[in-house]
PDB file of N, CA and C in Angstrom:
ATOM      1  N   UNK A   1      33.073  92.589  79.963  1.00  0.00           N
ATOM      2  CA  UNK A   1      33.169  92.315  81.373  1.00  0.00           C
ATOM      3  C   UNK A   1      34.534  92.723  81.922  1.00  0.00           C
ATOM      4  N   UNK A   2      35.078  93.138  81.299  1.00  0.00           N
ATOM      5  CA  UNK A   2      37.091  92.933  81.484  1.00  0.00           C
ATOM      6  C   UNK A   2      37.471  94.076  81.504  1.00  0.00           C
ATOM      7  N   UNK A   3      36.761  95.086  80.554  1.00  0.00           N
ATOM      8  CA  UNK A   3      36.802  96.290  80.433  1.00  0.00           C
ATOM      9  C   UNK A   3      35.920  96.775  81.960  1.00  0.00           C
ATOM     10  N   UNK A   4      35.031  96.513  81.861  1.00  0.00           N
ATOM     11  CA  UNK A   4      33.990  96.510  83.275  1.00  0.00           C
ATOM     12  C   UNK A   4      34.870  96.707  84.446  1.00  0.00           C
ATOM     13  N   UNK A   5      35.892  95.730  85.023  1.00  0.00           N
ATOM     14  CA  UNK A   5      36.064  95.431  86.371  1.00  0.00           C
ATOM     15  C   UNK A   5      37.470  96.034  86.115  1.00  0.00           C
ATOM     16  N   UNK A   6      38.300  96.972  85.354  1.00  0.00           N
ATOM     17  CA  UNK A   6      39.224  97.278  84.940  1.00  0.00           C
ATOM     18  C   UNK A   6      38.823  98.926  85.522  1.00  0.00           C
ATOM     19  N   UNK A   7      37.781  99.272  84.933  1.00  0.00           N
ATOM     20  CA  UNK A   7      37.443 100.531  85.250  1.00  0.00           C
ATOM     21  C   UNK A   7      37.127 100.907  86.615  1.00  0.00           C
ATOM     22  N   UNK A   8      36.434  99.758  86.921  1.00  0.00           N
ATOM     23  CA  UNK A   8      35.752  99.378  88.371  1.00  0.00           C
ATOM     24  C   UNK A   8      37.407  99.817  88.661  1.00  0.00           C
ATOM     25  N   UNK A   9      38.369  98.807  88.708  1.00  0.00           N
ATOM     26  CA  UNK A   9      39.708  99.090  89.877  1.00  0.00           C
ATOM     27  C   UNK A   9      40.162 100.093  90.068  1.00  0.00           C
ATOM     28  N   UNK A  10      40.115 100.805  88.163  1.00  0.00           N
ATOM     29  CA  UNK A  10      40.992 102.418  88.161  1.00  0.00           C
ATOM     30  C   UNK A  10      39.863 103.560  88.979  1.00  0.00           C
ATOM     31  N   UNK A  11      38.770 103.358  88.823  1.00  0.00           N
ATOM     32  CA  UNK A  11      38.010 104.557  89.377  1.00  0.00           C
ATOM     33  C   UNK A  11      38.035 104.202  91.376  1.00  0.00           C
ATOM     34  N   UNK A  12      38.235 102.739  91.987  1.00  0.00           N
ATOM     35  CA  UNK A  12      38.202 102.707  93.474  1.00  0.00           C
ATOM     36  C   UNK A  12      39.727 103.486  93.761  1.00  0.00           C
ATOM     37  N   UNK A  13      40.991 103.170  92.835  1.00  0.00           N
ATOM     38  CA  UNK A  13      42.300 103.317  93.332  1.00  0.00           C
ATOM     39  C   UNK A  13      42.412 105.149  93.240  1.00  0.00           C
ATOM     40  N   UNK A  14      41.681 105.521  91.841  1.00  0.00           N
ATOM     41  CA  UNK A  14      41.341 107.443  92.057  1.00  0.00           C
ATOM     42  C   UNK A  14      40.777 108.170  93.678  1.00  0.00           C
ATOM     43  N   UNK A  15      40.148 107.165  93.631  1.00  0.00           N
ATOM     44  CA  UNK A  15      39.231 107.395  94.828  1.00  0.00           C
ATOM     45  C   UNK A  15      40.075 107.999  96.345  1.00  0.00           C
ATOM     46  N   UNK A  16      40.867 106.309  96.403  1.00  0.00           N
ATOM     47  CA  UNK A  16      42.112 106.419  97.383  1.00  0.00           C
ATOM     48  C   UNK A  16      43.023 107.516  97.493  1.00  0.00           C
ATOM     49  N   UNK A  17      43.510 107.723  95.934  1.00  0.00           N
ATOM     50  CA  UNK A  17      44.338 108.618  96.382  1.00  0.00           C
ATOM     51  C   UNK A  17      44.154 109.668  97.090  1.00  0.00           C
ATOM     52  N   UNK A  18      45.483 110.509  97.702  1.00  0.00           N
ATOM     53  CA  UNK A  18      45.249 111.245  98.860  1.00  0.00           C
ATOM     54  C   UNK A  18      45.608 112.537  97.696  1.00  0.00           C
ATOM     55  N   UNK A  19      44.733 113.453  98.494  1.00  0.00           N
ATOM     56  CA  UNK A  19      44.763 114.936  98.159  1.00  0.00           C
ATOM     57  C   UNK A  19      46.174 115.530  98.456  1.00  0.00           C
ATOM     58  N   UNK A  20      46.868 116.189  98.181  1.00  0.00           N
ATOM     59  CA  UNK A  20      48.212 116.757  98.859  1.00  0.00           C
ATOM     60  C   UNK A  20      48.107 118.549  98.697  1.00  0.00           C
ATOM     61  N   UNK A  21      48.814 119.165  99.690  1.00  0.00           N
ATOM     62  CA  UNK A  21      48.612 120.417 100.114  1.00  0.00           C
ATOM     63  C   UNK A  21      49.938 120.152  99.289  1.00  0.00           C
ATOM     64  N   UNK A  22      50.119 120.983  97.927  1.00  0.00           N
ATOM     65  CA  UNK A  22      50.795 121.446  97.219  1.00  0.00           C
ATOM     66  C   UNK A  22      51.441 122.716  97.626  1.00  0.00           C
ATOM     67  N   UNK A  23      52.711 122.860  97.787  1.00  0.00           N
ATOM     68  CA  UNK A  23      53.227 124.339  98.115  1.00  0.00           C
ATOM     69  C   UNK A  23      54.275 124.645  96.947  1.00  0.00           C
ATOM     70  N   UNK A  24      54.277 125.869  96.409  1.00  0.00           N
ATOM     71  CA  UNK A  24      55.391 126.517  95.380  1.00  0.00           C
ATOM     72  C   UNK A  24      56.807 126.418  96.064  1.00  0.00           C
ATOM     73  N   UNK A  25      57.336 125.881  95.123  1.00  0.00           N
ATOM     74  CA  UNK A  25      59.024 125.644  95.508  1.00  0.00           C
ATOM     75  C   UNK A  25      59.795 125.876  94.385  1.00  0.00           C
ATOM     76  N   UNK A  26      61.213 125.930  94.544  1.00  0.00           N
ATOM     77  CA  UNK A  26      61.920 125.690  93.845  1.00  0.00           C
ATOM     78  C   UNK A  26      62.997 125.191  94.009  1.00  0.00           C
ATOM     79  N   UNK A  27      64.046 124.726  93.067  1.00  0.00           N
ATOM     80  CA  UNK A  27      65.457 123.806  93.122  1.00  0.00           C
ATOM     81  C   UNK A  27      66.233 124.242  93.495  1.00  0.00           C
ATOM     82  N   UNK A  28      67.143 124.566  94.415  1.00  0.00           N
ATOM     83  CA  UNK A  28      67.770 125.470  94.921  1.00  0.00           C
ATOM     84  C   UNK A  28      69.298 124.964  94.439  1.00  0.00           C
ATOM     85  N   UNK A  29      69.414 123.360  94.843  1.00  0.00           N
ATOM     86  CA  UNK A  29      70.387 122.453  94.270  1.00  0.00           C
ATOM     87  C   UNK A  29      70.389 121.267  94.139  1.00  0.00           C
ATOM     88  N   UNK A  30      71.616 120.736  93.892  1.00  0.00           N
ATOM     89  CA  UNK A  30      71.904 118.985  93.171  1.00  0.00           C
ATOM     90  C   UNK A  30      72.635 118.230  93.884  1.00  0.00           C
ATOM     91  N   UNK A  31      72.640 117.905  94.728  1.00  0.00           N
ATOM     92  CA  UNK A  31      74.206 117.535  95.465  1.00  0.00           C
ATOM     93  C   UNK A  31      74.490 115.825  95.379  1.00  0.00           C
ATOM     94  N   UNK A  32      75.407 115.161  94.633  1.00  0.00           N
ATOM     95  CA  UNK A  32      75.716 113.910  94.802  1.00  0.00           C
ATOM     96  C   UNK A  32      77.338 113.102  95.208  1.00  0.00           C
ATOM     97  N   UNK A  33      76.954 112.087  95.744  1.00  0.00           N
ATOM     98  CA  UNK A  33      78.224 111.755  96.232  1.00  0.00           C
ATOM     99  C   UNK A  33      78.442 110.084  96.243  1.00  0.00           C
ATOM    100  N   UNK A  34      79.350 109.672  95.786  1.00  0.00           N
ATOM    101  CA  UNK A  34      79.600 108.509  95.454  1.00  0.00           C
ATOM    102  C   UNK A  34      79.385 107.799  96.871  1.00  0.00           C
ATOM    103  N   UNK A  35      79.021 106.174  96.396  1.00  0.00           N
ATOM    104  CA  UNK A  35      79.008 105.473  97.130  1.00  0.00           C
ATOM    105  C   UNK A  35      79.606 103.971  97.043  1.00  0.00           C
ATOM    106  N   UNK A  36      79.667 103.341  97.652  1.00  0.00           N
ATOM    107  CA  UNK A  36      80.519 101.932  97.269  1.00  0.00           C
ATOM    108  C   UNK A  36      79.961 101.444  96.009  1.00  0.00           C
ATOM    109  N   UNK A  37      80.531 100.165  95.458  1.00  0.00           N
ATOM    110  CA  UNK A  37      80.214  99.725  94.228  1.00  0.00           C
ATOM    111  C   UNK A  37      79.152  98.667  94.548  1.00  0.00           C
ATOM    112  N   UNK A  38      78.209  98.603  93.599  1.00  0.00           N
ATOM    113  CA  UNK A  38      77.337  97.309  93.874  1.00  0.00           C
ATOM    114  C   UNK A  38      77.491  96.176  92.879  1.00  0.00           C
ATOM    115  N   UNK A  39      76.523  94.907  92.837  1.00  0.00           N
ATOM    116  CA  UNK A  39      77.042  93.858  92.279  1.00  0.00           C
ATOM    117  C   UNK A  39      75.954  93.746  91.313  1.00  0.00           C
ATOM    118  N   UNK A  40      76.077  93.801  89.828  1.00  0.00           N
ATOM    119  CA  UNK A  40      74.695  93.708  89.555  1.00  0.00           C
ATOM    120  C   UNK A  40      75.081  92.775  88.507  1.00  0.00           C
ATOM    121  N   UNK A  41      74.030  91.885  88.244  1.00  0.00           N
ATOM    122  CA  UNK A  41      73.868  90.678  87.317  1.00  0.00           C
ATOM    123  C   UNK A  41      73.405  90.944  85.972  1.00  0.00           C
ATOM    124  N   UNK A  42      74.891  91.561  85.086  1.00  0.00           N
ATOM    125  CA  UNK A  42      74.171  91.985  84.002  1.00  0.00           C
ATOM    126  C   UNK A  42      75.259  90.674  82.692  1.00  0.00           C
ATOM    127  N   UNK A  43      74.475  89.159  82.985  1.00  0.00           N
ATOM    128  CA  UNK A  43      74.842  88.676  81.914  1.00  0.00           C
ATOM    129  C   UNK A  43      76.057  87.747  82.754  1.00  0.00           C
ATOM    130  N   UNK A  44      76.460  88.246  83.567  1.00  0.00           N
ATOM    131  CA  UNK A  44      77.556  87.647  84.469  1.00  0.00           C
ATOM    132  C   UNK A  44      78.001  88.955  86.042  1.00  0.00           C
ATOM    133  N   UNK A  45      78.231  88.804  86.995  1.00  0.00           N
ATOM    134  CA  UNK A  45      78.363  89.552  87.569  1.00  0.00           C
ATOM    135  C   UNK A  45      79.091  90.479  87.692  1.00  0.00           C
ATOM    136  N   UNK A  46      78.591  92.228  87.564  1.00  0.00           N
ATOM    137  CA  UNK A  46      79.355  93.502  87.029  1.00  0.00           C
ATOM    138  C   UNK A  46      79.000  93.936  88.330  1.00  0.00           C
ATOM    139  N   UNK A  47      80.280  95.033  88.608  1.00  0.00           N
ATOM    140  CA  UNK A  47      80.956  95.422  89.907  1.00  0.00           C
ATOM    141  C   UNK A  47      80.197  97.307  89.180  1.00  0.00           C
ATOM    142  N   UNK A  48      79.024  98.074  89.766  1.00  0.00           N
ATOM    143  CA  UNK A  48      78.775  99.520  89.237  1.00  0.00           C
ATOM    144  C   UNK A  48      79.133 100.275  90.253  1.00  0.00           C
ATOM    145  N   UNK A  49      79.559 101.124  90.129  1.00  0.00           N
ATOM    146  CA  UNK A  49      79.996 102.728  90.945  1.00  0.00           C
ATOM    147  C   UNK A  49      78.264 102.990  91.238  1.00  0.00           C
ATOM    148  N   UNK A  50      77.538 103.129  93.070  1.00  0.00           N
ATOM    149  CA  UNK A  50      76.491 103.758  93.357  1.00  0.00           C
ATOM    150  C   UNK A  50      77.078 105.138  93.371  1.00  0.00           C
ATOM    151  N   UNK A  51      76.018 106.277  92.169  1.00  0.00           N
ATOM    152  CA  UNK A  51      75.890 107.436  93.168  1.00  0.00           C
ATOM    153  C   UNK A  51      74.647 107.613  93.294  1.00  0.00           C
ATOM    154  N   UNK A  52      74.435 108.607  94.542  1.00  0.00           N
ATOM    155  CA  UNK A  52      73.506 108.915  95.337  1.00  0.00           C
ATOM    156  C   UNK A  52      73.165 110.592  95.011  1.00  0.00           C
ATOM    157  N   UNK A  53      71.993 110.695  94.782  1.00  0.00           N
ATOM    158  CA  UNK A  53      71.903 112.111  94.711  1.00  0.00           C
ATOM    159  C   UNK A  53      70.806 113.230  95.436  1.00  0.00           C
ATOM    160  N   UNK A  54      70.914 113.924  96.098  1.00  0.00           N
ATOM    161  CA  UNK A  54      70.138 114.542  96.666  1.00  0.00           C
ATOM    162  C   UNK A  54      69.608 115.726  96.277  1.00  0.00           C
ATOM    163  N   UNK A  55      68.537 116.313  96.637  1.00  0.00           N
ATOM    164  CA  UNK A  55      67.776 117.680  96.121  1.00  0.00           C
ATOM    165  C   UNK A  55      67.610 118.408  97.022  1.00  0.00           C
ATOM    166  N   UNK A  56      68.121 119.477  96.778  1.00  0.00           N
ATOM    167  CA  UNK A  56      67.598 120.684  97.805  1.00  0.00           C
ATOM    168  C   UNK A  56      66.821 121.688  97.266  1.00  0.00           C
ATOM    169  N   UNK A  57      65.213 121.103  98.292  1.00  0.00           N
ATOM    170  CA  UNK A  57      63.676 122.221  97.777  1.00  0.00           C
ATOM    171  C   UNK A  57      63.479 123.115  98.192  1.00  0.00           C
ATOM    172  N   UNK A  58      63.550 124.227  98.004  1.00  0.00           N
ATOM    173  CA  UNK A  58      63.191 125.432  98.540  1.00  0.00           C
ATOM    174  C   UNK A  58      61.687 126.370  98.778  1.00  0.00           C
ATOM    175  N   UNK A  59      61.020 126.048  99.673  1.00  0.00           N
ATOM    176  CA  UNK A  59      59.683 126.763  99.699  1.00  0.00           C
ATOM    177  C   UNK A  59      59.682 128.296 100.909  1.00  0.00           C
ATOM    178  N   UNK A  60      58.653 128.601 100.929  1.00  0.00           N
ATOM    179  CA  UNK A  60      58.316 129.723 101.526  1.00  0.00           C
ATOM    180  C   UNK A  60      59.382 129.869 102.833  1.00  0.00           C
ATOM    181  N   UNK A  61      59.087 128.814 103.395  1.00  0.00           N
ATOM    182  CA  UNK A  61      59.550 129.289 104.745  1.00  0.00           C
ATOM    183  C   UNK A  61      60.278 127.509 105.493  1.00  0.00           C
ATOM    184  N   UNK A  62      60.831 126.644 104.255  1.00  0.00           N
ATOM    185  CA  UNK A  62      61.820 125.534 104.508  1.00  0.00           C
ATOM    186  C   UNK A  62      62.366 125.538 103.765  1.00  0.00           C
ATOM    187  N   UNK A  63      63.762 125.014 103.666  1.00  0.00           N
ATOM    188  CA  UNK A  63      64.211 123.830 102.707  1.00  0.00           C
ATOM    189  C   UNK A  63      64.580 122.630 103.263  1.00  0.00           C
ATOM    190  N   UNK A  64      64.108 122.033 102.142  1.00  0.00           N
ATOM    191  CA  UNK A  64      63.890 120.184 102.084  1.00  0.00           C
ATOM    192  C   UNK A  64      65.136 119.978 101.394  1.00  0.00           C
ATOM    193  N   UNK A  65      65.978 118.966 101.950  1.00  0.00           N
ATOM    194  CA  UNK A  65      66.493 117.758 101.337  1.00  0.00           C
ATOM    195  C   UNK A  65      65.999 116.735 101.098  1.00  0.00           C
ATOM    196  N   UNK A  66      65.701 116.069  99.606  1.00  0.00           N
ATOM    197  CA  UNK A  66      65.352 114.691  99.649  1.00  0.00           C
ATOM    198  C   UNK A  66      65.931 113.822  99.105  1.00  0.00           C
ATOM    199  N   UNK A  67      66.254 112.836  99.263  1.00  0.00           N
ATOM    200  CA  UNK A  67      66.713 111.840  98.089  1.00  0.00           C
ATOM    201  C   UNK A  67      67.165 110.676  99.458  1.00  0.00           C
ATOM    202  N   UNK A  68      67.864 109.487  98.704  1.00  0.00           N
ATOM    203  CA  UNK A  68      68.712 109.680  98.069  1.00  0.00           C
ATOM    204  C   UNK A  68      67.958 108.893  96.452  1.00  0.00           C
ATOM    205  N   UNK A  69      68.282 109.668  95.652  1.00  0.00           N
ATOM    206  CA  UNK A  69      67.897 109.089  94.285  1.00  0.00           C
ATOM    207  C   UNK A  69      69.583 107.987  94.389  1.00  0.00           C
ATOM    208  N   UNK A  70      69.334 106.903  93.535  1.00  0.00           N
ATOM    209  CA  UNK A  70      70.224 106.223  93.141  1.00  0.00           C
ATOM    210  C   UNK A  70      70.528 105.710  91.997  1.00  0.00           C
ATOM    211  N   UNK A  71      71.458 106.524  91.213  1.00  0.00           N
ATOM    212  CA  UNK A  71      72.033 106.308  89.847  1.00  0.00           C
ATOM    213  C   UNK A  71      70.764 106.174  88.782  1.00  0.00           C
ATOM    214  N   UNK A  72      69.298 106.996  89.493  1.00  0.00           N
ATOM    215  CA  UNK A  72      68.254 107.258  88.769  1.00  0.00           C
ATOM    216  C   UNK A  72      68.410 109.453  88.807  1.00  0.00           C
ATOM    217  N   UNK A  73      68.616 109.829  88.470  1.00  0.00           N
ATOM    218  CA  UNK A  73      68.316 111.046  88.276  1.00  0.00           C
ATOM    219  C   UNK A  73      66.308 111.807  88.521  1.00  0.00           C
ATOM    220  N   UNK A  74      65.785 112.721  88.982  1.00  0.00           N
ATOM    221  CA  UNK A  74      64.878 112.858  88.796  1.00  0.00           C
ATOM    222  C   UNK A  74      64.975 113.925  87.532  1.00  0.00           C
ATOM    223  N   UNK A  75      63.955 114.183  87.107  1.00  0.00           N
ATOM    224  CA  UNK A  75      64.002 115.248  85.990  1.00  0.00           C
ATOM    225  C   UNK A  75      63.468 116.431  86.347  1.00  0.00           C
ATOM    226  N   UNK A  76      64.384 117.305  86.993  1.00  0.00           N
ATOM    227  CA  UNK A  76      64.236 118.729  87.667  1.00  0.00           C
ATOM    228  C   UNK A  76      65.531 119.787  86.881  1.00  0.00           C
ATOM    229  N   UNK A  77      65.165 121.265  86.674  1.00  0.00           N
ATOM    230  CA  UNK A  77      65.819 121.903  86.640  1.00  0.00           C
ATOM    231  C   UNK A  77      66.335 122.611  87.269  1.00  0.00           C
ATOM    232  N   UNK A  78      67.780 123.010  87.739  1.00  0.00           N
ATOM    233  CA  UNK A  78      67.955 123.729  88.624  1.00  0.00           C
ATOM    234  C   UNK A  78      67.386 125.483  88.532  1.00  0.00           C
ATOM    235  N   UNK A  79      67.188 126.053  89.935  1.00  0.00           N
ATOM    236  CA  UNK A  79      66.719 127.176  89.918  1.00  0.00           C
ATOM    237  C   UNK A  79      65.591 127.339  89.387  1.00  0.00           C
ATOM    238  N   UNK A  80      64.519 126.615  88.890  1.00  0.00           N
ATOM    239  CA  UNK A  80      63.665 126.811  88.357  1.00  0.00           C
ATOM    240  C   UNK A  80      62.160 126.361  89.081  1.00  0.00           C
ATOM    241  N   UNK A  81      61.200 127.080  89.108  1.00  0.00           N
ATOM    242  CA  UNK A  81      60.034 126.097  90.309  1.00  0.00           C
ATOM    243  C   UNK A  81      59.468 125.107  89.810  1.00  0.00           C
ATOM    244  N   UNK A  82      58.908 125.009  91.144  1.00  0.00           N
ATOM    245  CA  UNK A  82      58.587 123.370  90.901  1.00  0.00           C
ATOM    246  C   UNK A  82      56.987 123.497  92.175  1.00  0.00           C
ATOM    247  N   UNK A  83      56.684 122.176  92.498  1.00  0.00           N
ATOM    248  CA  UNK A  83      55.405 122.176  93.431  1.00  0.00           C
ATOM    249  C   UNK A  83      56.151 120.944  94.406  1.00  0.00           C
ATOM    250  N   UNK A  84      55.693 121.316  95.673  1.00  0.00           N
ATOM    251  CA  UNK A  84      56.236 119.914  96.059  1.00  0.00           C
ATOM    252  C   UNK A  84      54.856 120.069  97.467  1.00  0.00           C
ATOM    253  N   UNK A  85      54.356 118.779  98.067  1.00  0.00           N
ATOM    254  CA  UNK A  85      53.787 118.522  99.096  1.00  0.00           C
ATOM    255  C   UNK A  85      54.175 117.580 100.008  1.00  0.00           C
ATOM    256  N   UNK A  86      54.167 117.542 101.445  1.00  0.00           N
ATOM    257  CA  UNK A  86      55.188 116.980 102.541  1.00  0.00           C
ATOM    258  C   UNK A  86      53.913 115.872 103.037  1.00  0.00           C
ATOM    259  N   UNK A  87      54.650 114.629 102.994  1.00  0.00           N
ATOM    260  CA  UNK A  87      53.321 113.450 103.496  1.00  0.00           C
ATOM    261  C   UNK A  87      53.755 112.809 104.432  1.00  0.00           C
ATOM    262  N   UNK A  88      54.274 113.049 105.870  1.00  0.00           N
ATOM    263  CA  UNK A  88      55.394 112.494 106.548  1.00  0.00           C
ATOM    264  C   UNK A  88      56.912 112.942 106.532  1.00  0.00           C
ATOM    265  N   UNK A  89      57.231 111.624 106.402  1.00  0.00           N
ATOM    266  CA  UNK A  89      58.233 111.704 106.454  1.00  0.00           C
ATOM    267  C   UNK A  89      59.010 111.540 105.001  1.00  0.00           C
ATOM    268  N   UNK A  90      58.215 111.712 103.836  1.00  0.00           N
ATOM    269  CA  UNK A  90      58.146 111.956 102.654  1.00  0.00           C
ATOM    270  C   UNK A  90      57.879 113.047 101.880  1.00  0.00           C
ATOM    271  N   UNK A  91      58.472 113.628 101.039  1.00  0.00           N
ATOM    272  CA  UNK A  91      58.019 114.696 100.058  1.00  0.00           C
ATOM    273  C   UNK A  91      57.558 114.239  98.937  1.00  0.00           C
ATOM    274  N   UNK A  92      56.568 115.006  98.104  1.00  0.00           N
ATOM    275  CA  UNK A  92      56.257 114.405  96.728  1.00  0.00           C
ATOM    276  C   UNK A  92      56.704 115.885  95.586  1.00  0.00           C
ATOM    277  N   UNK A  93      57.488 115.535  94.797  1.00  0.00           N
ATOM    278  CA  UNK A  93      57.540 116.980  94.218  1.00  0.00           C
ATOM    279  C   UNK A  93      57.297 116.427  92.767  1.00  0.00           C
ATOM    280  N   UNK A  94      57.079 117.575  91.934  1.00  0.00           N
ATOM    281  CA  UNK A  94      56.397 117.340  90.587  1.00  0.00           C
ATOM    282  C   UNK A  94      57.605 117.734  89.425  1.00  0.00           C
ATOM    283  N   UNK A  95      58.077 116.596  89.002  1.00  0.00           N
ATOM    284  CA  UNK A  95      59.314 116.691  88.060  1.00  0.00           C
ATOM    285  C   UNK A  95      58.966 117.697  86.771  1.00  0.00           C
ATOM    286  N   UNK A  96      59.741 118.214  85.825  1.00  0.00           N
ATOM    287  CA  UNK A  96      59.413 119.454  85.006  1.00  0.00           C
ATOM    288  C   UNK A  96      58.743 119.010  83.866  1.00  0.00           C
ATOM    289  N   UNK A  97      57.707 117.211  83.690  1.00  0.00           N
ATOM    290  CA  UNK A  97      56.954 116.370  82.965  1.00  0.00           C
ATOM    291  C   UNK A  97      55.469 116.353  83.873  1.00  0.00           C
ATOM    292  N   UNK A  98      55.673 117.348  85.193  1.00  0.00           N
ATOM    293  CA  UNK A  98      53.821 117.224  86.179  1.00  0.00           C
ATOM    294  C   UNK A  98      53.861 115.665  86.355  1.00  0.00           C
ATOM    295  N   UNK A  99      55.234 115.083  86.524  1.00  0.00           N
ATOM    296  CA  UNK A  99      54.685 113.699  87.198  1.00  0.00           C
ATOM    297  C   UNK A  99      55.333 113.810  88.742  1.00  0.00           C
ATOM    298  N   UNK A 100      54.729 113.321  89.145  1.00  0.00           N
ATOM    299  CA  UNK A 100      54.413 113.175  91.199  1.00  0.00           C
ATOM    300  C   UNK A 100      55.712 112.287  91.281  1.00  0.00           C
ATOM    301  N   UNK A 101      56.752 112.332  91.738  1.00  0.00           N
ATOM    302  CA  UNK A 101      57.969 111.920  92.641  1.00  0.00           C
ATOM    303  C   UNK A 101      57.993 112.073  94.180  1.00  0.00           C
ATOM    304  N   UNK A 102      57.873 110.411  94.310  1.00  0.00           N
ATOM    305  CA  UNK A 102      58.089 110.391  96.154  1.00  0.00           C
ATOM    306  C   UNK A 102      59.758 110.047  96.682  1.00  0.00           C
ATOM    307  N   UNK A 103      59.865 111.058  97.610  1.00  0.00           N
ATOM    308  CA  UNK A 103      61.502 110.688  98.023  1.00  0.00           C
ATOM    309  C   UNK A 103      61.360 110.990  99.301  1.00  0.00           C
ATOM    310  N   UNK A 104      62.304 110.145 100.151  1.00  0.00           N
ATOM    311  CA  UNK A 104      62.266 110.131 101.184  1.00  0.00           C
ATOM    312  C   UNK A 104      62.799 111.662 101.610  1.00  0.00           C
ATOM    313  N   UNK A 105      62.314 112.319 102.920  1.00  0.00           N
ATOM    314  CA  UNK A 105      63.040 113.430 103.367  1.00  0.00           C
ATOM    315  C   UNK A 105      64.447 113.215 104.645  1.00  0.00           C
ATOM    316  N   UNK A 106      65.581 113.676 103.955  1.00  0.00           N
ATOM    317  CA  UNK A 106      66.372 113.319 105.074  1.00  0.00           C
ATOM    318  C   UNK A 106      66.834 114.679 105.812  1.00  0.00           C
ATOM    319  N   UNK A 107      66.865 115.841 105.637  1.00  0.00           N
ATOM    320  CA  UNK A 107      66.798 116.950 106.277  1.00  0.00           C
ATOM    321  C   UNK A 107      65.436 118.152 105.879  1.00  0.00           C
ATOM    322  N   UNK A 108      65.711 118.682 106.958  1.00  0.00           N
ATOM    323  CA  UNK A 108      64.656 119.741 106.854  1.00  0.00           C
ATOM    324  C   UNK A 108      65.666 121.135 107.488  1.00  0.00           C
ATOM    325  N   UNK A 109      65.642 122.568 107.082  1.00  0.00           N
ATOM    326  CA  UNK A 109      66.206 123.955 107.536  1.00  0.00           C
ATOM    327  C   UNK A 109      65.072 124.625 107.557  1.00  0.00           C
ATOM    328  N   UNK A 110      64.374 124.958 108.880  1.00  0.00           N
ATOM    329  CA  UNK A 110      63.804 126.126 108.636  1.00  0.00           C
ATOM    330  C   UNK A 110      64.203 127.773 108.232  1.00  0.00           C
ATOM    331  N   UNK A 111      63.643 128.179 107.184  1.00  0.00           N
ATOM    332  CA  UNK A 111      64.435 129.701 106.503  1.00  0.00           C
ATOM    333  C   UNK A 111      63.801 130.337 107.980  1.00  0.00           C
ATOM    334  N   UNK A 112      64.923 131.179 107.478  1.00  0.00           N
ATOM    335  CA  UNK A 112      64.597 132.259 108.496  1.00  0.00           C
ATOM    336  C   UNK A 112      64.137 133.501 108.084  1.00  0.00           C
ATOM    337  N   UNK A 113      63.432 134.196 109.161  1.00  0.00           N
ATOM    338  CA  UNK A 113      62.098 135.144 109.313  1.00  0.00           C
ATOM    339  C   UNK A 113      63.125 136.252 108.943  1.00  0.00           C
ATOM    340  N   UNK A 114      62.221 137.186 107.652  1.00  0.00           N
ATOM    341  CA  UNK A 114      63.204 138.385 107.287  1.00  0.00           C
ATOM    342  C   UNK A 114      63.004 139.542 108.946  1.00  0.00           C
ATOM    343  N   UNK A 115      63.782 139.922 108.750  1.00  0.00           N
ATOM    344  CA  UNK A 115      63.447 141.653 110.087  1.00  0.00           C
ATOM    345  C   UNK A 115      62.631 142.326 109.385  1.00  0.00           C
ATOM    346  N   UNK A 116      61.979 143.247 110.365  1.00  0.00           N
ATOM    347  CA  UNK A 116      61.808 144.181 109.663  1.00  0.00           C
ATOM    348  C   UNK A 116      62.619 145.209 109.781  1.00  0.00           C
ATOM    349  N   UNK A 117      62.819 145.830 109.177  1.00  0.00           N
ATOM    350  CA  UNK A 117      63.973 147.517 109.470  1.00  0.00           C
ATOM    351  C   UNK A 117      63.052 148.407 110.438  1.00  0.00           C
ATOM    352  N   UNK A 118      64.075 149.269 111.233  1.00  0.00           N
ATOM    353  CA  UNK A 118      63.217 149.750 112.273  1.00  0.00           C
ATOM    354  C   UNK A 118      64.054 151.445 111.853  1.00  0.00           C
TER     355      UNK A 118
END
């Protein structure tokens, strides 16, 4: 029965998920920058250095900034592609393990249109 209503949940929550318009990208860069210290309760209260790190995605015709990751790293290589799909005001890009990473988007550059030579 346990097994039953287990499967039941995982096959309604498949269901839900949303499809994403996947576009080819790649890492263009890494950019991080310190931030104040936070207070974290490890055993007694420890004073950690935040950094913050951001990604710059490169597709056809944008690049995305996303992050800020915090003193979590994602697992991306630089210069190397990747897939990423835009859900809002969110990107999801696919770390170099095909697992789905959501980060907030805090800039967007539209590339610009090559000329043609005349």
């Amino acid at each position: 029965m346990l097994a039953l209503l287990c499967c039941s949940i995982l096959n309604s929550s498949i269901a839900l998920a949303k499809d994403y318009e996947w576009k080819d990208a790649r890492v263009i860069d890494v950019t991080s920058e310190a931030g104040k210290a936070a207070v974290v309760p490890i055993a007694a209260l420890v004073g950690m250095p935040v950094t913050k790190t951001f990604y710059w995605i490169q597709t056809d015709d944008t690049v995305y900034v996303i992050g800020p990751a915090v003193n979590k790293l994602l697992k991306v290589t630089l210069h190397e592609p990747t897939k990423v799909a835009i859900d809002g005001n969110y990107a999801h890009i696919l770390d170099d393990y095909g697992r789905d990473k959501k980060m907030p988007i805090v800039e967007k550059v539209a590339r610009p249109k090559p000329e043609h030579a005349k």
